[in-house]
Protein backbone atom coordinates (compact mmCIF):
# COMPACT_ATOMS: atom_id res chain seq x y z
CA UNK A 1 -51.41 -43.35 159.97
CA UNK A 2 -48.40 -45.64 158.47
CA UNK A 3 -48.58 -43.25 154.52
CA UNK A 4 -46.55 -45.95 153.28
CA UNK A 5 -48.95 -48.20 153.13
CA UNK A 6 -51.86 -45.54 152.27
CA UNK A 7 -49.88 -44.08 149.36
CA UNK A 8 -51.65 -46.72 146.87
CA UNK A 9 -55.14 -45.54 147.83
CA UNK A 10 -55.82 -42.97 145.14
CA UNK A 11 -58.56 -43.32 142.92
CA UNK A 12 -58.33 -43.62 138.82
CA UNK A 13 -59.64 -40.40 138.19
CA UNK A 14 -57.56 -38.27 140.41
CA UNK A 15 -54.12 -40.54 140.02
CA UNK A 16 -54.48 -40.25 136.23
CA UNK A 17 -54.96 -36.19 136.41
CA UNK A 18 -51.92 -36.40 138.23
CA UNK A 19 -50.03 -37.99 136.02
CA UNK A 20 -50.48 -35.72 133.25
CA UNK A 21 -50.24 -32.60 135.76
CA UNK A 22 -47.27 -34.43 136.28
CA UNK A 23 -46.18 -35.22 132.59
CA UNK A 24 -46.33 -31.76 131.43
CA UNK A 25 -43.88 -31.08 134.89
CA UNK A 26 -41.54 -33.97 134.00
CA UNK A 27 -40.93 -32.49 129.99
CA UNK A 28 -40.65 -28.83 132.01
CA UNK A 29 -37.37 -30.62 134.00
CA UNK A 30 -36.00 -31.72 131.15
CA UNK A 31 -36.13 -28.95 128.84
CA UNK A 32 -35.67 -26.46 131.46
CA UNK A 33 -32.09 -28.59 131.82
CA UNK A 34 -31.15 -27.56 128.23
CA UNK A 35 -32.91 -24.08 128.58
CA UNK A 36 -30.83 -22.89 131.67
CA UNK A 37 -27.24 -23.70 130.00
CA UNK A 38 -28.19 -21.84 127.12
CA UNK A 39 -29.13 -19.14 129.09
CA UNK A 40 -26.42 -19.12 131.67
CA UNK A 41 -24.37 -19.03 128.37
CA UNK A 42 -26.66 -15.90 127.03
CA UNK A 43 -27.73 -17.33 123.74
CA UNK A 44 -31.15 -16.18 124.32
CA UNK A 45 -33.36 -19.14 123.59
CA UNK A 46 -37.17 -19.61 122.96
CA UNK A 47 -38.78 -23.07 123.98
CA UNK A 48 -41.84 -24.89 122.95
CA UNK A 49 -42.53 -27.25 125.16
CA UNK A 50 -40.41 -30.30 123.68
CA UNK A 51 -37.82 -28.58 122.12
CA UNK A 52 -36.28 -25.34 121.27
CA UNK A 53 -37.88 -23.38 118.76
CA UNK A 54 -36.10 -24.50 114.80
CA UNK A 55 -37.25 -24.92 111.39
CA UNK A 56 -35.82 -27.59 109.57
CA UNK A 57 -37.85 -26.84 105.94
CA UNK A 58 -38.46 -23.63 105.71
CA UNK A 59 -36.49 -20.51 105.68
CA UNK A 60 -37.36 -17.97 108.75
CA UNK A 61 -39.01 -14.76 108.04
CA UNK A 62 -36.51 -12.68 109.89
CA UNK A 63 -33.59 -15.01 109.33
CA UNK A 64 -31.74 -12.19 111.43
CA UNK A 65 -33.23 -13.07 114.17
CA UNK A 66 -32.13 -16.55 114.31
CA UNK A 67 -29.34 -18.57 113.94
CA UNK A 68 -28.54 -20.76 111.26
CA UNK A 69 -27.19 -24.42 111.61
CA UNK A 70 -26.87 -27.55 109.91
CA UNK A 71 -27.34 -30.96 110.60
CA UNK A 72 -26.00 -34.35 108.79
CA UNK A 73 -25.82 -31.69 105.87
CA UNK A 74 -29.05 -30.19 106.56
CA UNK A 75 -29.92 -26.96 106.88
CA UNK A 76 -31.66 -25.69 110.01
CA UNK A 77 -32.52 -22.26 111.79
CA UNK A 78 -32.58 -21.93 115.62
CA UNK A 79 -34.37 -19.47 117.64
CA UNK A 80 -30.90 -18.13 119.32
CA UNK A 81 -29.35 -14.85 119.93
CA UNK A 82 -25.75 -16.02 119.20
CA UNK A 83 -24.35 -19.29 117.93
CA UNK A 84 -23.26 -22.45 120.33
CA UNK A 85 -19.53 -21.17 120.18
CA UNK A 86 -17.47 -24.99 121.32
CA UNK A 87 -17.82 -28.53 121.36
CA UNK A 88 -18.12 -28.40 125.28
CA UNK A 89 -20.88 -26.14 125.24
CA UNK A 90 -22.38 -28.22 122.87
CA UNK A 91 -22.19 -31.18 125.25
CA UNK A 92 -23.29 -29.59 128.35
CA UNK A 93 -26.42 -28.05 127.46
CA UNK A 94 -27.22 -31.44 125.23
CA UNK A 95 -26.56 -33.35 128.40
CA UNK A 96 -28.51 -31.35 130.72
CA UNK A 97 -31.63 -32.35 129.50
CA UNK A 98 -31.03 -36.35 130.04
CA UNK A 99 -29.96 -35.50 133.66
CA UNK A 100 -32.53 -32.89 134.75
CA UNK A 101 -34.53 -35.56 133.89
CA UNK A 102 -32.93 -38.01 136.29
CA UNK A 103 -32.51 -35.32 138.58
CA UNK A 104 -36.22 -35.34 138.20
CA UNK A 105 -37.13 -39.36 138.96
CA UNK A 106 -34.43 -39.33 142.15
CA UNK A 107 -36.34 -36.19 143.74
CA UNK A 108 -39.44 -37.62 143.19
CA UNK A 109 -38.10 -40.96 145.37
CA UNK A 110 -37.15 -38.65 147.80
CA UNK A 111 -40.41 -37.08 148.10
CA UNK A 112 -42.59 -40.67 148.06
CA UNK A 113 -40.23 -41.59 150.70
CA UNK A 114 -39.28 -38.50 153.14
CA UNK A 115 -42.24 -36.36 152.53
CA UNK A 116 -44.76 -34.81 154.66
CA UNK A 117 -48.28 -35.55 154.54
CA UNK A 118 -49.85 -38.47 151.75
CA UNK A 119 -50.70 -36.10 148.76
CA UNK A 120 -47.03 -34.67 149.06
CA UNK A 121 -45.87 -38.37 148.52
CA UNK A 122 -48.31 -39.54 145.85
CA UNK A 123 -46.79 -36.48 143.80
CA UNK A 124 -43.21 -37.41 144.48
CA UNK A 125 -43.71 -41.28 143.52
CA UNK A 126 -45.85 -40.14 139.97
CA UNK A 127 -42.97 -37.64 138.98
CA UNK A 128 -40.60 -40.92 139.98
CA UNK A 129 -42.86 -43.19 137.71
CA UNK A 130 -43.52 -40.17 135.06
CA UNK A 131 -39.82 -39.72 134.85
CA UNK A 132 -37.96 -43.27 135.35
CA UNK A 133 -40.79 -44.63 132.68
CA UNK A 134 -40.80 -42.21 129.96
CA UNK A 135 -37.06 -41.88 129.74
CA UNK A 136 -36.88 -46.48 130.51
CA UNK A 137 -39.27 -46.45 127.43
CA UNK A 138 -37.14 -44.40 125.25
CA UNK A 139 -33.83 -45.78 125.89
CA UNK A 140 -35.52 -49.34 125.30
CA UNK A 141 -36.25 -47.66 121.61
CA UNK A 142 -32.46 -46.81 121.37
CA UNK A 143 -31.26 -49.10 118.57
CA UNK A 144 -34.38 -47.91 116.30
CA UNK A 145 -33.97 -43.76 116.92
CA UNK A 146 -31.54 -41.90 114.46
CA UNK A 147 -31.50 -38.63 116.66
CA UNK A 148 -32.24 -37.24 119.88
CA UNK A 149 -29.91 -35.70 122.81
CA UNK A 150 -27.78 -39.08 123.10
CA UNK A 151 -26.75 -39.15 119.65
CA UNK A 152 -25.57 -35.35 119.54
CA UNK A 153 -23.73 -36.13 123.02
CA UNK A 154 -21.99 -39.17 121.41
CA UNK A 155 -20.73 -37.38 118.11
CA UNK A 156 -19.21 -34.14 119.96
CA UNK A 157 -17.53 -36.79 122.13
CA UNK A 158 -16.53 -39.34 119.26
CA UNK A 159 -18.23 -42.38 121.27
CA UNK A 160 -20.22 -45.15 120.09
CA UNK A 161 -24.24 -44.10 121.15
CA UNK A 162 -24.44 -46.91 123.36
CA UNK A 163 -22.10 -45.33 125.67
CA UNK A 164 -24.64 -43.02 126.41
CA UNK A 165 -28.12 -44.36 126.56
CA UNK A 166 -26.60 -47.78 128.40
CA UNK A 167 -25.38 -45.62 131.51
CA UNK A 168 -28.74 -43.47 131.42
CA UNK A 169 -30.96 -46.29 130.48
CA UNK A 170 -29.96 -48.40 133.16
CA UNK A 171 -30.08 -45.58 135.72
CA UNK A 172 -33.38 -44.70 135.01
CA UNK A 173 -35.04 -48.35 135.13
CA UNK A 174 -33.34 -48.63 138.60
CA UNK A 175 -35.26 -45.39 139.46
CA UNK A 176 -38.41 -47.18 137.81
CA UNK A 177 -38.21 -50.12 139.80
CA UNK A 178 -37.21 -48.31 143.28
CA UNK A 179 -40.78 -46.61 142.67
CA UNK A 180 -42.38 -49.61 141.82
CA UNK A 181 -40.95 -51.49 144.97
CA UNK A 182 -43.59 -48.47 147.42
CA UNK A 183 -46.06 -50.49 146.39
CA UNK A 184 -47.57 -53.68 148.59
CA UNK A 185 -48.66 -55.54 145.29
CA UNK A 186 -48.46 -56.28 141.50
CA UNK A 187 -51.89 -55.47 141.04
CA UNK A 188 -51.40 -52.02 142.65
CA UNK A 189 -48.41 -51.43 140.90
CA UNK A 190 -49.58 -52.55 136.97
CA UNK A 191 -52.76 -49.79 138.02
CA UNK A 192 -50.43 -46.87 138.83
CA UNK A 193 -48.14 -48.22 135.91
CA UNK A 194 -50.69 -47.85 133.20
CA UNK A 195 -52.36 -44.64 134.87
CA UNK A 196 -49.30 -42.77 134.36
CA UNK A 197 -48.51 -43.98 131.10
CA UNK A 198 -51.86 -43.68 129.60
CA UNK A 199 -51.75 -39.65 131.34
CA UNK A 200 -47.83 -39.41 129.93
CA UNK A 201 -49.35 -40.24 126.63
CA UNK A 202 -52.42 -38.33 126.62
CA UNK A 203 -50.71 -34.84 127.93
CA UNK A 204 -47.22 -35.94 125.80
CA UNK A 205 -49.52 -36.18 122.15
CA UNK A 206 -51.04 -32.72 123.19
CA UNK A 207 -47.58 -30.82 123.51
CA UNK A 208 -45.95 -32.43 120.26
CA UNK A 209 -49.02 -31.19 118.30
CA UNK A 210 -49.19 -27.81 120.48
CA UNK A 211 -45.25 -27.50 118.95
CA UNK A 212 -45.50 -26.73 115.20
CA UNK A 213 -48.42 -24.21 116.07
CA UNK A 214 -45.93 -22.23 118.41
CA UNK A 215 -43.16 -22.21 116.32
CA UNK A 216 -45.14 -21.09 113.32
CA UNK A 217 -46.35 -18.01 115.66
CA UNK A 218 -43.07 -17.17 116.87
CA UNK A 219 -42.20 -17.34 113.18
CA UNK A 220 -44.70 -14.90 112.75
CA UNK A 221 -43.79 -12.72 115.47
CA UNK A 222 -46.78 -13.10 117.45
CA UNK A 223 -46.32 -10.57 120.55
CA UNK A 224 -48.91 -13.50 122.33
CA UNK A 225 -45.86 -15.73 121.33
CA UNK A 226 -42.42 -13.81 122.92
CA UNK A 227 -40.28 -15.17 125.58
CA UNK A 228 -40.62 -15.16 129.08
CA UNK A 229 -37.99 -16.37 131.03
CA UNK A 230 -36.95 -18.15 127.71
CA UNK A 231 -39.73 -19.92 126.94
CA UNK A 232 -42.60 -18.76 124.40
CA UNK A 233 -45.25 -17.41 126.35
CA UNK A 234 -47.89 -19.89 126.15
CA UNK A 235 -45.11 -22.73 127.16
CA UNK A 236 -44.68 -20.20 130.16
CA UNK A 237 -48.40 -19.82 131.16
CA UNK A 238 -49.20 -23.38 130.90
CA UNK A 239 -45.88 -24.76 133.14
CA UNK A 240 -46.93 -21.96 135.90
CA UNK A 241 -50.40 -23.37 135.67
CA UNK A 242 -49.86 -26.91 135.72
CA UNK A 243 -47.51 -25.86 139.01
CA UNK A 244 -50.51 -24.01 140.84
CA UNK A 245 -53.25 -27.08 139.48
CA UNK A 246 -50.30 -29.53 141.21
CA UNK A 247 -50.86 -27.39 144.35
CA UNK A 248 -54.53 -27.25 144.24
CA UNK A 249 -54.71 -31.49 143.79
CA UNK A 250 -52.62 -31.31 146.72
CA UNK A 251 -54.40 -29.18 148.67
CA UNK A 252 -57.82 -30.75 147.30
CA UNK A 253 -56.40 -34.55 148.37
CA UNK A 254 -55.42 -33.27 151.49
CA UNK A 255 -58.78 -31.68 152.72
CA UNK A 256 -60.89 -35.29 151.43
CA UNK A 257 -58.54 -37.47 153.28
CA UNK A 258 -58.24 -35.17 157.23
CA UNK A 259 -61.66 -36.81 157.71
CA UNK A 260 -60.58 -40.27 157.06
CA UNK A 261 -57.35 -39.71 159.56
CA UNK A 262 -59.58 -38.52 162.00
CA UNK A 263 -61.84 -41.56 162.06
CA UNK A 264 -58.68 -43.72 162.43
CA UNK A 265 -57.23 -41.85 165.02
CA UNK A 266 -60.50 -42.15 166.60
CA UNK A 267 -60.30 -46.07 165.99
CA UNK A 268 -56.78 -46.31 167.31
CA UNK A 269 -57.91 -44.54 170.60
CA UNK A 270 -61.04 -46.62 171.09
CA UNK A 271 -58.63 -49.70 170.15
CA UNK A 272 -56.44 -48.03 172.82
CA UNK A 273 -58.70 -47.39 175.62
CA UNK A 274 -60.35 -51.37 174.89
CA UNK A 275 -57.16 -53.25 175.10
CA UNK A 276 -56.15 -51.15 178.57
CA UNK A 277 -59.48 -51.50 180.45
């Protein structure tokens, strides 16, 4: 069976529980990005699932346990063991985010494209669409954000913003539009567009509202709440689950589609055996 021309044949239900299996994967990559500098350079973070753990209007509880910081003459608290010591340190775990991200999108081409079996490349072209449409989306908002990773990037380096989100932007709608070119027509490709940006949203309002609750119990110091592996331990329970629910969609697609391959290898021989006698 020729998968690239099956890979389209996924029904709304299943493609859009995908796509926010693979939403909640996609914000993992990027934050894990940020999350492994910082612990590579043993400042002992704690993540929520969009962003390390800070206050911004409050003052911590055990302001010895975090780190204090400032921001266009705010005041801030992050959940660190030690202070971000240099500008370079600064930029590389800032950056890692935006390019574990990308990282992301060009795996999941390589998977839609080299992978074994049809599930295995319906995964790989979502996280390419989850990835390469999110971050295309948020770049296109670029001259109407303040913030964000870009911005802190540009003022360590003393660059204009643009230089920046141009180079990103513009590598992540190629990505978008590489993943949209696996598909045979428009009308295939606006279904899987919307699917995964209606399960992007859906599983994307959840963790922004899932935030302030987390941070407010690692506040509190809420044992449920410690790190594991640097994220809070809810964060960490839900990624490993979403990871094992990925493999069981997998597994689940794979087992309802063996008896459709069957009946077309069975058609292909009959085909076969017609054309030769």
């Amino acid at each position: 069976m020729n998968t690239k021309n099956q890979i389209h044949k996924l029904g709304f239900l299943s493609l859009l529980v995908l796509a926010m299996l693979v939403n909640i994967l996609g914000q993992a990559i990027h934050e894990g990005g940020h999350l492994m500098v910082y612990q590579l350079m043993g400042r002992g973070p704690v993540w929520a699932f969009t962003s390390l753990i800070q206050l911004w209007d409050a003052t911590p509880i055990h302001p010895d346990e975090w780190v204090e910081t400032s921001w266009d003459g705010e005041r801030g608290w992050l959940k660190l063991n030690s202070p971000v010591s240099s500008k370079t340190e600064r930029v590389i775990s800032t950056a890692a985010g935006p390019l574990a991200g990308l990282v992301g999108a060009v795996l999941g081409l390589a998977i839609a494209r080299r992978g074994k079996g049809l599930p295995l490349k319906q995964l790989g072209l979502v996280l390419a669409l989850n990835a390469s449409l999110v971050a295309a989306l948020y770049y296109l908002r670029s001259p109407l954000r303040t913030g964000g990773d870009e911005y802190e990037i540009a003022m360590q380096l003393g660059v204009a913003r643009s230089a920046i989100d141009i180079p990103l932007g513009l590598a992540f709608t190629l990505c978008l539009f590489l993943a949209l070119r696996e598909f045979p027509s428009w009308r295939t490709r606006l279904k899987w567009f919307g699917t995964v940006l209606l399960g992007s949203v859906a599983t994307g309002l959840l963790m922004v509202g899932a935030d302030p609750f987390i941070i407010a119990q690692v506040d509190a110091g809420n044992p449920w709440f410690q790190p594991m592996l640097g994220y809070s331990f809810p964060v960490f329970l839900v990624n490993g689950m979403t990871l094992l629910w990925i493999w069981i969609w997998c597994y689940w697609q794979k087992k309802q589609q063996m008896p459709l391959e069957h009946h077309q290898i069975e058609e292909q021989s009959k085909s076969e055996e017609l054309i030769q006698s």
